[in-house]
C-alpha atoms as a PDB file:
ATOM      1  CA  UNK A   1       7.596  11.442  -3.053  1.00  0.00           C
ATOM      2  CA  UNK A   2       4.104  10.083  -2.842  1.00  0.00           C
ATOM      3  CA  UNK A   3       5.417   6.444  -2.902  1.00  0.00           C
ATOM      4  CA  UNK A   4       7.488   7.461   0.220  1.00  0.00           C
ATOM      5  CA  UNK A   5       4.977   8.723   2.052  1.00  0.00           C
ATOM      6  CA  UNK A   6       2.445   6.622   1.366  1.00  0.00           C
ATOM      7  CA  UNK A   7       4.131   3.700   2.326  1.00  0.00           C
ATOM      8  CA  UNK A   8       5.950   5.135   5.577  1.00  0.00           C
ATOM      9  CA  UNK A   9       2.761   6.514   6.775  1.00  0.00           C
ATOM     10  CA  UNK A  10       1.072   2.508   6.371  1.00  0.00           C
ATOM     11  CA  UNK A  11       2.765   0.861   8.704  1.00  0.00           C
ATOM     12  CA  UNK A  12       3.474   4.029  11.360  1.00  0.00           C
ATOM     13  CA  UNK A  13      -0.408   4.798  11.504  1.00  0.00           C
ATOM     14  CA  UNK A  14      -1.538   0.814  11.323  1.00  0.00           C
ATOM     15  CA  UNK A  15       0.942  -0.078  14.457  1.00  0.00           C
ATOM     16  CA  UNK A  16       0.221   3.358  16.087  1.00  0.00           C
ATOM     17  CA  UNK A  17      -3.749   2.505  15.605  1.00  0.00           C
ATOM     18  CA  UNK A  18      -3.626  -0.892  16.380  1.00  0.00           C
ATOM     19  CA  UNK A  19      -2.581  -0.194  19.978  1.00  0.00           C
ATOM     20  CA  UNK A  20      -4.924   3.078  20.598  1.00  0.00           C
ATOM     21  CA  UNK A  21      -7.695   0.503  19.522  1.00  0.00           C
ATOM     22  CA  UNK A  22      -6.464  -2.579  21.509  1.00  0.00           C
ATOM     23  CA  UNK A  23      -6.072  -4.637  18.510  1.00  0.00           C
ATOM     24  CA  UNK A  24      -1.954  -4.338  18.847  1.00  0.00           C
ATOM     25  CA  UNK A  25       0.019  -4.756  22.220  1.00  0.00           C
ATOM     26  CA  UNK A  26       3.573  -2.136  21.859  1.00  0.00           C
ATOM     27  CA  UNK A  27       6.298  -4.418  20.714  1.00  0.00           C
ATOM     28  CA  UNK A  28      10.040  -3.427  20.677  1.00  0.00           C
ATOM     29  CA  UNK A  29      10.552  -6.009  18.009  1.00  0.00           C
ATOM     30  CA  UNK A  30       7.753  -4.119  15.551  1.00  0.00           C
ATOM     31  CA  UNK A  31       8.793  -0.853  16.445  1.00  0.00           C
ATOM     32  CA  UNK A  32      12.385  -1.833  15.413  1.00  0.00           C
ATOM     33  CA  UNK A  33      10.930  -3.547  11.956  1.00  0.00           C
ATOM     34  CA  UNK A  34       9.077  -0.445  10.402  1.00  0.00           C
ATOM     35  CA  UNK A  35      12.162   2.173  11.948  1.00  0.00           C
ATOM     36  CA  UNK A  36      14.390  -0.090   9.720  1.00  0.00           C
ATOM     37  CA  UNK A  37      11.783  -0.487   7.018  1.00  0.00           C
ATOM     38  CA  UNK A  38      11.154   3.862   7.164  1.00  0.00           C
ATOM     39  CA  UNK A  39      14.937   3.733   6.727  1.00  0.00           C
ATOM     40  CA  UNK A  40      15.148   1.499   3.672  1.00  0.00           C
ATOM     41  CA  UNK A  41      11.962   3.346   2.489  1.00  0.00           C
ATOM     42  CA  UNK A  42      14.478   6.588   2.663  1.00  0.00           C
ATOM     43  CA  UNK A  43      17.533   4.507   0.714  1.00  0.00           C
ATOM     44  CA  UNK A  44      15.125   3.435  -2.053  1.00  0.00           C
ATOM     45  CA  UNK A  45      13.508   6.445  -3.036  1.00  0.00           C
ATOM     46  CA  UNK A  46      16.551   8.483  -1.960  1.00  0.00           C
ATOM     47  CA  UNK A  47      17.592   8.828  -5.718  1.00  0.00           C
ATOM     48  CA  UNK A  48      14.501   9.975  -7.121  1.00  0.00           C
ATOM     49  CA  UNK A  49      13.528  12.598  -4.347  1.00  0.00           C
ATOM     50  CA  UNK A  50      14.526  15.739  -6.110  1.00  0.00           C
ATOM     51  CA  UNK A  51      13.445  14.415  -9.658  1.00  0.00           C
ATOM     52  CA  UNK A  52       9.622  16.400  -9.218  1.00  0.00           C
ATOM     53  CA  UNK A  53       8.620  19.006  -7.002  1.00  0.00           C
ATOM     54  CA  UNK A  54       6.275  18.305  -4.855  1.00  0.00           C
ATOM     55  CA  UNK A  55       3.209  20.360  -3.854  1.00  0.00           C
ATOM     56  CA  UNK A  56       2.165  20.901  -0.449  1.00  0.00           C
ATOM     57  CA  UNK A  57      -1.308  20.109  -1.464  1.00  0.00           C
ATOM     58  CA  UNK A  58      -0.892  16.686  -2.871  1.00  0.00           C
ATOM     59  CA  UNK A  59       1.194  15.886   0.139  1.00  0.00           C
ATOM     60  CA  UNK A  60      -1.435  16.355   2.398  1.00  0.00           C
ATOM     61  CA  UNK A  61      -3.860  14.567   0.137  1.00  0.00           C
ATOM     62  CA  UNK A  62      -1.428  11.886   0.004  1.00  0.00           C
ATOM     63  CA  UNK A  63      -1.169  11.572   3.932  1.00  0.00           C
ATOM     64  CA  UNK A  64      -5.200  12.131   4.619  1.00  0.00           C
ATOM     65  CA  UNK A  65      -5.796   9.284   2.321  1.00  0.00           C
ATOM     66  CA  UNK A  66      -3.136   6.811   3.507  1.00  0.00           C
ATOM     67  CA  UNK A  67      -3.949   7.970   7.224  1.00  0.00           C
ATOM     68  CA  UNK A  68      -7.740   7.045   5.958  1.00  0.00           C
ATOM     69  CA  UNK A  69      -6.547   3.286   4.446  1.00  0.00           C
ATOM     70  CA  UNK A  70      -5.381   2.416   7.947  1.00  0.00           C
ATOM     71  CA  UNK A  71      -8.304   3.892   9.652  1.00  0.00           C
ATOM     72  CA  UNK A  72     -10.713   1.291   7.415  1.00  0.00           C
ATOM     73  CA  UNK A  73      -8.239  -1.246   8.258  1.00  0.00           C
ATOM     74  CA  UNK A  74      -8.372  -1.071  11.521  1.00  0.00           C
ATOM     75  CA  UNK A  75     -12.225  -1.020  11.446  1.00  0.00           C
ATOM     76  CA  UNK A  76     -12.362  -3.279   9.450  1.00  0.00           C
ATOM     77  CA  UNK A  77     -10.497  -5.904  11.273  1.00  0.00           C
ATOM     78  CA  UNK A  78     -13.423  -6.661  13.723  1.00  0.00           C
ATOM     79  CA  UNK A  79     -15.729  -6.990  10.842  1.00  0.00           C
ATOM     80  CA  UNK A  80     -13.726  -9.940   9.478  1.00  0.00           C
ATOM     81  CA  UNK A  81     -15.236 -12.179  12.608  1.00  0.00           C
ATOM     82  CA  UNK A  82     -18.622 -11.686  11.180  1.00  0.00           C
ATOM     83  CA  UNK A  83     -18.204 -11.276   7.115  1.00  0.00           C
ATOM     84  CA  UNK A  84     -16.133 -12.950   4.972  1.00  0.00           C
ATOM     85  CA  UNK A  85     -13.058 -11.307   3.828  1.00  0.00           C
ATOM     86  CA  UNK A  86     -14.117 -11.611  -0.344  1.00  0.00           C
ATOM     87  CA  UNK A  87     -17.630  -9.912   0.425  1.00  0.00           C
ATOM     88  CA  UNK A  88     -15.413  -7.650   2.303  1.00  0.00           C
ATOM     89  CA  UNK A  89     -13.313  -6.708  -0.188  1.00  0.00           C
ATOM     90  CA  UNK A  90     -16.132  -6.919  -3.078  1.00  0.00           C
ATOM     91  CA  UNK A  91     -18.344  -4.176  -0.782  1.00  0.00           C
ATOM     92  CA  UNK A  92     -14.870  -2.472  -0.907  1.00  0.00           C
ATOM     93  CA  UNK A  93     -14.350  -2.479  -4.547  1.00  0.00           C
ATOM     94  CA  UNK A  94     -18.220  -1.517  -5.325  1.00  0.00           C
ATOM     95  CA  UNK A  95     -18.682   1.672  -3.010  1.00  0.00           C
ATOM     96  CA  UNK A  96     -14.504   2.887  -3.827  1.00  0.00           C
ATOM     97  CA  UNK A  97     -15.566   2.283  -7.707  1.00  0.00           C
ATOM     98  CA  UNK A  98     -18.753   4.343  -7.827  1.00  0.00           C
ATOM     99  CA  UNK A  99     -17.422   7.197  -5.528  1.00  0.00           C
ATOM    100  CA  UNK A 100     -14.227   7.336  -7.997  1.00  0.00           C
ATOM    101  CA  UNK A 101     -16.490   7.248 -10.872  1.00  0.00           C
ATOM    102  CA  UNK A 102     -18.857  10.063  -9.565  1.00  0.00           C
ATOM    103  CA  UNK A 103     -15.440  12.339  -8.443  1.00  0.00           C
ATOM    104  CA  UNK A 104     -13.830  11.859 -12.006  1.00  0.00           C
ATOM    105  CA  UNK A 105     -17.074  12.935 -14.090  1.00  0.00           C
ATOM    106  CA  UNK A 106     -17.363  15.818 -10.919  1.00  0.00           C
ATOM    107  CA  UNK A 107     -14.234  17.375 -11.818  1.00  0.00           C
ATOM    108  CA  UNK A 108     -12.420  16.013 -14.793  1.00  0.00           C
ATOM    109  CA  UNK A 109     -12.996  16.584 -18.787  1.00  0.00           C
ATOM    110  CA  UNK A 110     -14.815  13.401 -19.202  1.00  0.00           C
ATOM    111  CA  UNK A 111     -15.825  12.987 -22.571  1.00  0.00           C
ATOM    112  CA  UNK A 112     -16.564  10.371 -25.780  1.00  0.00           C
ATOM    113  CA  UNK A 113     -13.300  10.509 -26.062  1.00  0.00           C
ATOM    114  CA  UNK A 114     -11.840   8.852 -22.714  1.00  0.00           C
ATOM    115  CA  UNK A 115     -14.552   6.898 -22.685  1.00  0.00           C
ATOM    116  CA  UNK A 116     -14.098   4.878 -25.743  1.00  0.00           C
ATOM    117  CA  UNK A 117     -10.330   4.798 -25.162  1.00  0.00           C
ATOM    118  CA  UNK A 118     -11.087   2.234 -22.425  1.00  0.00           C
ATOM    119  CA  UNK A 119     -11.814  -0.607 -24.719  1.00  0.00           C
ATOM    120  CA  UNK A 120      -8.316  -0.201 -26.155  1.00  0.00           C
ATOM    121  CA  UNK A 121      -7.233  -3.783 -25.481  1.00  0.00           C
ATOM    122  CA  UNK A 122      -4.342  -2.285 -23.389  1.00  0.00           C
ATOM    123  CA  UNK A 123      -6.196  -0.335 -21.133  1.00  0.00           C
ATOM    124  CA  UNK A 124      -9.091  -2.885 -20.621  1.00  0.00           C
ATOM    125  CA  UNK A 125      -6.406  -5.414 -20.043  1.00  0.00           C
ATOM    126  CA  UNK A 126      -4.664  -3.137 -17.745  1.00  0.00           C
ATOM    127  CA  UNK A 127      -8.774  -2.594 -15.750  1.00  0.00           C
ATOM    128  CA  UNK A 128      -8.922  -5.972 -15.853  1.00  0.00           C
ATOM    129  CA  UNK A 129      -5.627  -6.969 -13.775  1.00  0.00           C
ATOM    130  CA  UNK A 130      -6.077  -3.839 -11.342  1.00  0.00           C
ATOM    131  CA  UNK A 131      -9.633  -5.243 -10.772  1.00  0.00           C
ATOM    132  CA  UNK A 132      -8.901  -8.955 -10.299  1.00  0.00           C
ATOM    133  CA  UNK A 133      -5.200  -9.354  -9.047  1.00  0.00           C
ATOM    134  CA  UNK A 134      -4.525  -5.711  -7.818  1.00  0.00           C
ATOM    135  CA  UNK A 135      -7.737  -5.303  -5.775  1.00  0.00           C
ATOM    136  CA  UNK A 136      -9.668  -8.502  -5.415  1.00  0.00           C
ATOM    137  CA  UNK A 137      -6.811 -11.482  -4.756  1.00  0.00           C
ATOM    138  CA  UNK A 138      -4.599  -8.648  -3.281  1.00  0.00           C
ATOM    139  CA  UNK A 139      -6.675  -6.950  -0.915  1.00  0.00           C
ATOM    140  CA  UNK A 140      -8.844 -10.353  -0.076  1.00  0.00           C
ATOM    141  CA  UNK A 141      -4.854 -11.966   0.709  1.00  0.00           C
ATOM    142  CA  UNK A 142      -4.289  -8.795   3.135  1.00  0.00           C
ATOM    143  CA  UNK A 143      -7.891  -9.085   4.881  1.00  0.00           C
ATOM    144  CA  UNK A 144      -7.030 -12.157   5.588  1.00  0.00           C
ATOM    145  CA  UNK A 145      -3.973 -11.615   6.619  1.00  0.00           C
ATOM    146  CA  UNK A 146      -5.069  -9.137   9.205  1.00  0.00           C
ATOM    147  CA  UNK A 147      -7.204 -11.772  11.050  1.00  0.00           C
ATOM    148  CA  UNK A 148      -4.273 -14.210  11.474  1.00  0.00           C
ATOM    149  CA  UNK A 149      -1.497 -11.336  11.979  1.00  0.00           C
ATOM    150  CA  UNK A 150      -3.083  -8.331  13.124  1.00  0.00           C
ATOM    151  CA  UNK A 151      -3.066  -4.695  10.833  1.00  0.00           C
ATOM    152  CA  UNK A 152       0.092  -3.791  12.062  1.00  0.00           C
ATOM    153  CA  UNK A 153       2.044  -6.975  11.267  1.00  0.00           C
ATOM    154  CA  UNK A 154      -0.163  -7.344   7.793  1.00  0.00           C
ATOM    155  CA  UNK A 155       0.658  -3.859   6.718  1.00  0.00           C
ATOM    156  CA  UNK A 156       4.198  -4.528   6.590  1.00  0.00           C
ATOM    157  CA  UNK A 157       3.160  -5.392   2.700  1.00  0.00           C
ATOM    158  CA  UNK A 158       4.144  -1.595   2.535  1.00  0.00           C
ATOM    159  CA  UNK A 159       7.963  -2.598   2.437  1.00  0.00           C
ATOM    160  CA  UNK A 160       7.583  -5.165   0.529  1.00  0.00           C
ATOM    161  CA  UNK A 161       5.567  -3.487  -2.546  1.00  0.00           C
ATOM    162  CA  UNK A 162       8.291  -1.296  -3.522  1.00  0.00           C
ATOM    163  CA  UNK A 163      10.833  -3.692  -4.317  1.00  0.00           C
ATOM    164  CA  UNK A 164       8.737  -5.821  -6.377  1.00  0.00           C
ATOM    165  CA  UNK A 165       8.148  -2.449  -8.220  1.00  0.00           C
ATOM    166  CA  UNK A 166      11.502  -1.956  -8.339  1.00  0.00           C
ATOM    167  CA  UNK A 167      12.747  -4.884  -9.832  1.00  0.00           C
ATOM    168  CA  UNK A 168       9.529  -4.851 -12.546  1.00  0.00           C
ATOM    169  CA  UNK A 169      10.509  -1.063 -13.295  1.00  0.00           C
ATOM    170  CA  UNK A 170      14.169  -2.459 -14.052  1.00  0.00           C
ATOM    171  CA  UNK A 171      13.113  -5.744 -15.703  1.00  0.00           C
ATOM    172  CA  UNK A 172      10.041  -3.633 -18.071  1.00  0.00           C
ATOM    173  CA  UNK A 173      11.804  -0.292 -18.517  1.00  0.00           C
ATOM    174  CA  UNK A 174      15.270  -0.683 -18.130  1.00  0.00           C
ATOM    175  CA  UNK A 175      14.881   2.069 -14.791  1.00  0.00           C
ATOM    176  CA  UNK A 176      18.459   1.948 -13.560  1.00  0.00           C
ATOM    177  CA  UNK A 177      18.914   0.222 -10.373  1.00  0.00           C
ATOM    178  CA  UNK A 178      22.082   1.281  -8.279  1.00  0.00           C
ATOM    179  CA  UNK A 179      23.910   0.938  -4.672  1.00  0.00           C
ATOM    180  CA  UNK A 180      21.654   3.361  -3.069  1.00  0.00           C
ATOM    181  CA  UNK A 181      18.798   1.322  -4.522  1.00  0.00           C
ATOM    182  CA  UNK A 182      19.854  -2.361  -3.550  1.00  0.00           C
ATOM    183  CA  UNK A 183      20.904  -1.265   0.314  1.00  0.00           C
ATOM    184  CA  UNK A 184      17.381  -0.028   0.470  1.00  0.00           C
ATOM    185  CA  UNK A 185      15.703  -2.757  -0.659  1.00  0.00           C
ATOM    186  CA  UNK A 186      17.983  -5.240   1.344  1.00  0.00           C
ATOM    187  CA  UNK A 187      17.108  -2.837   4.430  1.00  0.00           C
ATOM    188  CA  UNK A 188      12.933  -3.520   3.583  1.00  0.00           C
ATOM    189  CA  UNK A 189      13.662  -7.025   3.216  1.00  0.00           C
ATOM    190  CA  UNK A 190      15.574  -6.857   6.902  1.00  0.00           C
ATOM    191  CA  UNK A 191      12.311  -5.124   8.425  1.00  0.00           C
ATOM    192  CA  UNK A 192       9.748  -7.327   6.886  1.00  0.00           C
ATOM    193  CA  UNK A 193      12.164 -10.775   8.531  1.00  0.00           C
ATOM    194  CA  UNK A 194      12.424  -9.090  11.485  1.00  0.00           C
ATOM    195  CA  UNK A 195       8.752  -8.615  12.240  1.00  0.00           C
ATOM    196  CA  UNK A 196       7.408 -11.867  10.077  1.00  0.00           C
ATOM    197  CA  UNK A 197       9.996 -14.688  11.095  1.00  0.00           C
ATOM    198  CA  UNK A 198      10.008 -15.379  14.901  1.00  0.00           C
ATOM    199  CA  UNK A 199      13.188 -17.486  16.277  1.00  0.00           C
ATOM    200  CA  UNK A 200      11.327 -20.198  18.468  1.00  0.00           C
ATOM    201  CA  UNK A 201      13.394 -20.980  21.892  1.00  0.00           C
END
């Protein structure tokens, strides 16, 4: 459920931004790619909807923090004329890393413990990828991206994400893949082409 709505509310609230801001001008072709994309979204996790309950609060936590994402992006965007999208990204990492670090020893059971479990060479390998691949080649690939595309066009990485975590989820842990599955990710697939490939006259 928070996959779902973290990734529908992406592209909505970067195309619906992008043109209260100026950055964006409405397109009938966008709006078409992310209503076929919310639909695929739907199909994918369609399965695996009524597997957990979900709690009001951490549904509203989930949509104040992906409606935040696309408010930075959007600010962000005019930034990119003046700084270079790795400092970006690295002033990014540094302020989101000590904020988390303050809010986890704020409110969670930090102890000896946790601590020393992060040199086990699976979870330091597992830091280590988040840091370099997940955060600084990923997010550095999308800043740039949003200078030569535009936010709304750049978020569209939201329909994409799922299937590759689909296919890694089946490929790593035998998750079971079916129909339901394979129509939604052919439906993402459809609403990334649509708004990425342009036919030229």
């Amino acid at each position: 459920m928070s996959g779902l709505v973290n990734m529908s509310i992406i592209p909505v609230g970067l195309f619906g931004l992008g043109i209260l801001t100026g950055q964006e001008r409405p397109s009938r072709r966008l709006a078409g790619a992310i209503a076929l994309g919310l639909v695929g979204l739907v199909a994918l996790f369609w399965t695996r909807l009524g597997t957990a309950g979900a709690s009001a609060s951490g549904l509203v936590a989930t949509v104040v923090g992906s409606f935040c994402y696309c408010v930075g992006s959007v600010v962000a965007r005019p930034l990119l004329g003046e700084i270079a999208p790795m400092t970006l990204t690295a002033a990014h990492a540094l302020i989101g890393g000590v904020l988390l670090v303050l809010g986890s020893l704020a409110v969670e059971d930090v102890g000896a413990a946790q601590i020393a479990a992060l040199a086990k060479w699976p979870v330091a390998l597992s830091l280590a990828f988040l840091a370099v691949a997940g955060t600084v080649v990923a997010y550095t690939l999308y800043l740039r991206l949003m200078v030569v595309w535009g936010t709304a066009r750049a978020g569209l990485y939201a329909f994409v994400s799922p299937i590759v975590a689909l296919a890694l989820g089946h490929l790593m842990f035998d998750e079971v893949i079916g129909p339901v599955e394979i129509t939604g990710a052919c439906l993402l697939l459809a609403a990334s082409a649509l708004a990425t490939f342009r036919v030229k006259p």
